[in-house]
C-alpha atoms as a PDB file:
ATOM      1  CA  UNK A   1      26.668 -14.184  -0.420  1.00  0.00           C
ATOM      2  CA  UNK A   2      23.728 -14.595  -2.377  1.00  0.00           C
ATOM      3  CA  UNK A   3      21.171 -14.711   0.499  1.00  0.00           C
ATOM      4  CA  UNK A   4      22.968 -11.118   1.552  1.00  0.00           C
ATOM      5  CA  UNK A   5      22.337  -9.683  -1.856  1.00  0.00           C
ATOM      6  CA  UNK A   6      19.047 -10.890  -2.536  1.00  0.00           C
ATOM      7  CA  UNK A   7      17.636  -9.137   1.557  1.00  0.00           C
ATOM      8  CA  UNK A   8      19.387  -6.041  -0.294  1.00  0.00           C
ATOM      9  CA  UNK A   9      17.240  -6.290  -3.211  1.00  0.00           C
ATOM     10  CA  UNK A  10      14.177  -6.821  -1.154  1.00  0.00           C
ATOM     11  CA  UNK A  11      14.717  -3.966   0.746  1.00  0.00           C
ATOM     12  CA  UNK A  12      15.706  -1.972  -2.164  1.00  0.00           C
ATOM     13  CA  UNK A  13      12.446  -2.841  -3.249  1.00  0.00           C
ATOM     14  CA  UNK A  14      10.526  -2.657  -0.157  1.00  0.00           C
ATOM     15  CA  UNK A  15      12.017   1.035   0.071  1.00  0.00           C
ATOM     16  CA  UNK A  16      11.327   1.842  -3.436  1.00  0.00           C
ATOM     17  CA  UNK A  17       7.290   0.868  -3.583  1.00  0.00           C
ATOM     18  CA  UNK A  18       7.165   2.768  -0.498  1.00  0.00           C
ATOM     19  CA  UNK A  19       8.453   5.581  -1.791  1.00  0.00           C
ATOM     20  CA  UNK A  20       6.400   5.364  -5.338  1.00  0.00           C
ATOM     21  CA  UNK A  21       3.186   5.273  -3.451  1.00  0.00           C
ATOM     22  CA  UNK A  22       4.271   8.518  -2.030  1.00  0.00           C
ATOM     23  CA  UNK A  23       5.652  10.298  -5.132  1.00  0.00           C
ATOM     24  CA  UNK A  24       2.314   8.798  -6.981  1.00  0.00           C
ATOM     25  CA  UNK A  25      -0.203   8.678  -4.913  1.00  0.00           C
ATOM     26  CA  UNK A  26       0.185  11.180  -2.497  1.00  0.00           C
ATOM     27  CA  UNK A  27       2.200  13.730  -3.488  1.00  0.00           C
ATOM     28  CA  UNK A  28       0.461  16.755  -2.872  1.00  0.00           C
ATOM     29  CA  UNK A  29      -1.458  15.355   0.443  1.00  0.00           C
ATOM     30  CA  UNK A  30       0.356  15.452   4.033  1.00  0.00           C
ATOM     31  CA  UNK A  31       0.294  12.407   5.877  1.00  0.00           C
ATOM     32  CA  UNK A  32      -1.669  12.933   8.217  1.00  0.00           C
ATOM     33  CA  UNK A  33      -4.225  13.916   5.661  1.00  0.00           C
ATOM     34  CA  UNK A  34      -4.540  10.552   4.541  1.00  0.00           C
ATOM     35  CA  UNK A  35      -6.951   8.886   5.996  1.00  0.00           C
ATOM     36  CA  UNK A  36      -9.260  11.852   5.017  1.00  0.00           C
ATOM     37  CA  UNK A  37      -8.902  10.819   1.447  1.00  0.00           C
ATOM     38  CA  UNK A  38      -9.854   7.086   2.401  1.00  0.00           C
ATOM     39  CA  UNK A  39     -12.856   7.294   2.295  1.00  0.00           C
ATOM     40  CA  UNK A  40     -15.451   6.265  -0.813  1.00  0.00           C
ATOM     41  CA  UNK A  41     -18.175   8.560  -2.288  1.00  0.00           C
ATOM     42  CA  UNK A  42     -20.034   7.932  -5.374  1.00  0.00           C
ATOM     43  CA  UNK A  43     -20.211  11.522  -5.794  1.00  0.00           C
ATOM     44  CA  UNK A  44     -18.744  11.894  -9.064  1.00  0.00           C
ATOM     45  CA  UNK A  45     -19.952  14.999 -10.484  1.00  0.00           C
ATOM     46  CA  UNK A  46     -19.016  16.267 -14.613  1.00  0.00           C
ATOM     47  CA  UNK A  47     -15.987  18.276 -12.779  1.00  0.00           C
ATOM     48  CA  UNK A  48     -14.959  15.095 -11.551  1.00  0.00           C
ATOM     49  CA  UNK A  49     -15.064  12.653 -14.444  1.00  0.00           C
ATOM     50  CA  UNK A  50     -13.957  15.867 -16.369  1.00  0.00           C
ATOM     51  CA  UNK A  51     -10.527  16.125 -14.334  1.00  0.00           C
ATOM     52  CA  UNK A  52      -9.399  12.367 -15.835  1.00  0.00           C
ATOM     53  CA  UNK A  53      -8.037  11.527 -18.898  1.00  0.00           C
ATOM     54  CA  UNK A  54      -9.112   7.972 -20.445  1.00  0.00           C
ATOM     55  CA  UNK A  55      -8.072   8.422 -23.852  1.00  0.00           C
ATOM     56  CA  UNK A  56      -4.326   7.446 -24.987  1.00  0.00           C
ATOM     57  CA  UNK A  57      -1.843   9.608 -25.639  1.00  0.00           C
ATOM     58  CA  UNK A  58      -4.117  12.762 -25.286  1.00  0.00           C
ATOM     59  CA  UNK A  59      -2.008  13.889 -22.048  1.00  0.00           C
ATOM     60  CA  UNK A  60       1.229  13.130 -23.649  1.00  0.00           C
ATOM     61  CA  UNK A  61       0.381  14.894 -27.335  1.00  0.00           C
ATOM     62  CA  UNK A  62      -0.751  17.800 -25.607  1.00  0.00           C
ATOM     63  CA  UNK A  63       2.775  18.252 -23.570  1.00  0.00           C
ATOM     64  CA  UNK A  64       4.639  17.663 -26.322  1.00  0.00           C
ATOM     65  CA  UNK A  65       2.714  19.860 -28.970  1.00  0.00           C
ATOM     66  CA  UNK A  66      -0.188  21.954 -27.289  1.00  0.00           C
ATOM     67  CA  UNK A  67       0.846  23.104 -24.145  1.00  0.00           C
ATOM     68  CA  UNK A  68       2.596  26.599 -24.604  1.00  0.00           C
ATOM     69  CA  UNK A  69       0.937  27.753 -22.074  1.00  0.00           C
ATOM     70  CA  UNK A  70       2.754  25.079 -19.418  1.00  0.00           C
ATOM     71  CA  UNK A  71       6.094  25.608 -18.265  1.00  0.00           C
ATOM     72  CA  UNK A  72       8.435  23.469 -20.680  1.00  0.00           C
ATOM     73  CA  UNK A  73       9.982  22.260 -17.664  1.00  0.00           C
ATOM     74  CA  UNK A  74       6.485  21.052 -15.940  1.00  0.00           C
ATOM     75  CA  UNK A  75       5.636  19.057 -18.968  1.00  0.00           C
ATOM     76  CA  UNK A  76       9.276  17.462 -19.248  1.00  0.00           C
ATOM     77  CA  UNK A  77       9.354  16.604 -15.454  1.00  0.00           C
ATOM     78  CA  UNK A  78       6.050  15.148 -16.062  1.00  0.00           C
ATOM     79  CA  UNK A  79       6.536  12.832 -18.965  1.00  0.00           C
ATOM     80  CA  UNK A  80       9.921  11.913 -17.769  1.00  0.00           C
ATOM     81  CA  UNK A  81       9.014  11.539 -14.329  1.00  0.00           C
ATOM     82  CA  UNK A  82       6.270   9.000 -15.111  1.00  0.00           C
ATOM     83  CA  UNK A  83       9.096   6.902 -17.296  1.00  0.00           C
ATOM     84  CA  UNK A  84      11.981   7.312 -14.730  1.00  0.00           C
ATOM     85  CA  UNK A  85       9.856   6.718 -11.936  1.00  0.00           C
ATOM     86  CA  UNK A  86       8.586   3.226 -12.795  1.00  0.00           C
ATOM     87  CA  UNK A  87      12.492   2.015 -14.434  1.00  0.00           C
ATOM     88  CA  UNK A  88      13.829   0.715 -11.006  1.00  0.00           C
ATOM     89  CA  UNK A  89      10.609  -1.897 -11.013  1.00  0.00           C
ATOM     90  CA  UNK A  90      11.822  -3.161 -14.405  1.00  0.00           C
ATOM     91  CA  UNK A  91      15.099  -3.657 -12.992  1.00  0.00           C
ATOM     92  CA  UNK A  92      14.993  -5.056  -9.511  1.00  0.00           C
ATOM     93  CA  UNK A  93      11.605  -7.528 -10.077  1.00  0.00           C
ATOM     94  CA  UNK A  94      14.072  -9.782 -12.669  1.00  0.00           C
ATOM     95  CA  UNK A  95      17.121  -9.369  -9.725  1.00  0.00           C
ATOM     96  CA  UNK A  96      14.752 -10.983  -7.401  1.00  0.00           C
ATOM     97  CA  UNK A  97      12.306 -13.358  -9.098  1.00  0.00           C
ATOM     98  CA  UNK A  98      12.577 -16.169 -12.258  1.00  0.00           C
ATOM     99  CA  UNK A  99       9.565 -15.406 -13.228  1.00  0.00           C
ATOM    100  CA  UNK A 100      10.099 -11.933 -13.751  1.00  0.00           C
ATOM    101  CA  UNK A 101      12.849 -12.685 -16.454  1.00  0.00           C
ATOM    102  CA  UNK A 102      11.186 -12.023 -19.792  1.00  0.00           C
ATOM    103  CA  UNK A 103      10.186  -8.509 -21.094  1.00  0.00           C
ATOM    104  CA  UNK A 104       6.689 -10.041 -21.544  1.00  0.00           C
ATOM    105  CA  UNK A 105       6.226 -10.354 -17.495  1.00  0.00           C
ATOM    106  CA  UNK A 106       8.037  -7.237 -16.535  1.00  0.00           C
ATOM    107  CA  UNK A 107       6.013  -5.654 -19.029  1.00  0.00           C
ATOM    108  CA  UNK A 108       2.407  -6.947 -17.289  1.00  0.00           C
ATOM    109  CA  UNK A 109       3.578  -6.298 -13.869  1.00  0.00           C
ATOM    110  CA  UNK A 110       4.130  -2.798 -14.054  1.00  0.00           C
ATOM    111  CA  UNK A 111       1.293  -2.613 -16.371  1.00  0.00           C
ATOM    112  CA  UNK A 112      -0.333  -3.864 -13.091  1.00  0.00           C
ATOM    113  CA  UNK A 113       1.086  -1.544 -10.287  1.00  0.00           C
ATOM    114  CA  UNK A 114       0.710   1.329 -12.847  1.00  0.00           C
ATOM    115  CA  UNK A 115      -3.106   0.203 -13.186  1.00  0.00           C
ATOM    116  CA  UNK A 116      -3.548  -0.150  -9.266  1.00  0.00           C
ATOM    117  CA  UNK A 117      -2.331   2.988  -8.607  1.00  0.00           C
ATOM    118  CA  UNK A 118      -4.658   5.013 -11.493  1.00  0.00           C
ATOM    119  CA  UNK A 119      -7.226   3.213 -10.376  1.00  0.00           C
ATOM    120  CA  UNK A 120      -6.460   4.453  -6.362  1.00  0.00           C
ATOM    121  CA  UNK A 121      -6.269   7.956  -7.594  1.00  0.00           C
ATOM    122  CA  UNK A 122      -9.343   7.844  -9.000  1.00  0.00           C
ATOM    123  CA  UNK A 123     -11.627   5.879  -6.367  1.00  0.00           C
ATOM    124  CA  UNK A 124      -9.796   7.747  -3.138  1.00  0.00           C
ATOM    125  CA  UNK A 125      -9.268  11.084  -5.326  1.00  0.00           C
ATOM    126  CA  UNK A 126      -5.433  11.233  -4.842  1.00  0.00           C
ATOM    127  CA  UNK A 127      -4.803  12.727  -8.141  1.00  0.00           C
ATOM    128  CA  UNK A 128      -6.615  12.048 -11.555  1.00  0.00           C
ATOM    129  CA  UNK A 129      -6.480   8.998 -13.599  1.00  0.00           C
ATOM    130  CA  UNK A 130      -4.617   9.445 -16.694  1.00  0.00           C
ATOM    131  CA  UNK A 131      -4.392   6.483 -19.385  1.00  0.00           C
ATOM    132  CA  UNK A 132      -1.055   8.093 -20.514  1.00  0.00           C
ATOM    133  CA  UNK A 133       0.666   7.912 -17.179  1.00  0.00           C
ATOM    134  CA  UNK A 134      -0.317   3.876 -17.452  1.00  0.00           C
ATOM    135  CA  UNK A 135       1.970   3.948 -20.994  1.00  0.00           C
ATOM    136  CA  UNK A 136       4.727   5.790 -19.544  1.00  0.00           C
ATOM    137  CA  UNK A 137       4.646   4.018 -16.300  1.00  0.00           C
ATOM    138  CA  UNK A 138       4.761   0.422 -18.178  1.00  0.00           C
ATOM    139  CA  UNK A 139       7.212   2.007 -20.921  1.00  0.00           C
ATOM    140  CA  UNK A 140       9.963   2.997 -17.844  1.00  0.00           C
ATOM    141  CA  UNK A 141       9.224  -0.481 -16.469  1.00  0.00           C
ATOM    142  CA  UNK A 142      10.331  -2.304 -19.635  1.00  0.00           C
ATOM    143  CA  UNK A 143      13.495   0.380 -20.307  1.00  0.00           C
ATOM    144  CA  UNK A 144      14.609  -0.916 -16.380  1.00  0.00           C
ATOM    145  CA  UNK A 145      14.484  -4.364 -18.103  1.00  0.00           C
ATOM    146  CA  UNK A 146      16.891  -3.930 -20.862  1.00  0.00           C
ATOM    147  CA  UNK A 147      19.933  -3.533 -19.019  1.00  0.00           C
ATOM    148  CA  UNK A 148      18.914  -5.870 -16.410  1.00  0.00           C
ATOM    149  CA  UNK A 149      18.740  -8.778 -19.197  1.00  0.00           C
ATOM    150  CA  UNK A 150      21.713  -8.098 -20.741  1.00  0.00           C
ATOM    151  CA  UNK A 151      23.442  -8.835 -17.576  1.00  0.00           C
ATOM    152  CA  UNK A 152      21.700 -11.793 -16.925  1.00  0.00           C
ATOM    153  CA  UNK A 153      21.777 -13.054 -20.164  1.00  0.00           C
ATOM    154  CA  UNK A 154      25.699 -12.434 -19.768  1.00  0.00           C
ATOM    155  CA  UNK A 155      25.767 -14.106 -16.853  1.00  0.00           C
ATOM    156  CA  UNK A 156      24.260 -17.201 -17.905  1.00  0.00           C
ATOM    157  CA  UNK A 157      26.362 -17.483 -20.460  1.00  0.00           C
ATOM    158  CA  UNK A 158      29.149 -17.364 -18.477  1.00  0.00           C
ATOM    159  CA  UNK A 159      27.655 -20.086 -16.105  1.00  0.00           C
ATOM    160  CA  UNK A 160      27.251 -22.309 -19.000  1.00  0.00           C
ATOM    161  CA  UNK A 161      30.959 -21.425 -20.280  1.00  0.00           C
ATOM    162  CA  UNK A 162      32.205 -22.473 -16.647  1.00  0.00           C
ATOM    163  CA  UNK A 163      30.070 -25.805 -16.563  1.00  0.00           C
ATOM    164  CA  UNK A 164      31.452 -27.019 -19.669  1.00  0.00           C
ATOM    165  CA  UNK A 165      34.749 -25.755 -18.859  1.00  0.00           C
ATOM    166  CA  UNK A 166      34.366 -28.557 -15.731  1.00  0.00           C
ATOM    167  CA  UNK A 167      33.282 -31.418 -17.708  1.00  0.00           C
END
């Protein structure tokens, strides 16, 4: 039983990733458009570096405060959508590896994925980098943790409650 549930989570994940790259990376850029945007140029003009956002929080305090001039709805879809997006990661990496079982890892991993994909956008131009999307990225990685570590918390409890139950 567990060797059934743990191919499920690795496709779950499998599936998921695949379908983050998408929504993150390219989003706005048919497939077979791709392997246009593959390729490297050093380029960078003032639009360019202009078009990124490497100071924290700017993006987010300007959606939250500034931006009456963006749709409320745009802004909410886009500071949500960053969390939301990156929540499933928290939860299925601690389903399907030890090492992944502490807030502390889960929190550096997506910190990681969240990085590699900024950091795509802005060599292969698939979108802009934005520092903020990095803190709500990690920040929906770590809420997919909570849950997830109550249950196995709970569940190792019970283990231990079982064990000593039998001896």
């Amino acid at each position: 039983m567990k060797i059934i549930i743990k191919v499920f989570l690795s496709i779950a994940l499998s599936l998921y990733l695949i379908i983050l790259t998408k929504l993150v990376l390219i989003k706005y850029i048919p497939l077979s458009a791709v392997i246009n945007h593959l390729t490297f140029s050093f380029d960078f003009d003032d639009y360019y570096w202009n078009s990124h956002n490497f100071i924290p929080f700017k993006t987010i305090t300007y959606y939250l405060f500034l931006a009456n001039d963006i749709n409320f709805n745009i802004r909410v879809e886009n500071l949500t959508g960053n969390v939301i997006g990156f929540v499933p990661f928290g939860f299925l990496l601690p389903l399907l590896f030890r090492n992944f079982r502490s807030l502390k890892n889960v929190t550096f991993a997506t910190f990681c994925l969240s990085l590699l994909f900024e950091v795509l956008q802005l060599i292969f131009r698939f979108g802009s980098f934005d520092i903020d999307d990095l803190i709500l990225n990690t920040l929906g990685g770590m809420l997919g943790y909570i849950p997830i570590s109550f249950f196995l918390k709970c569940n190792s409890r019970r283990k231990v409650e079982q064990k000593s139950v039998m001896y």
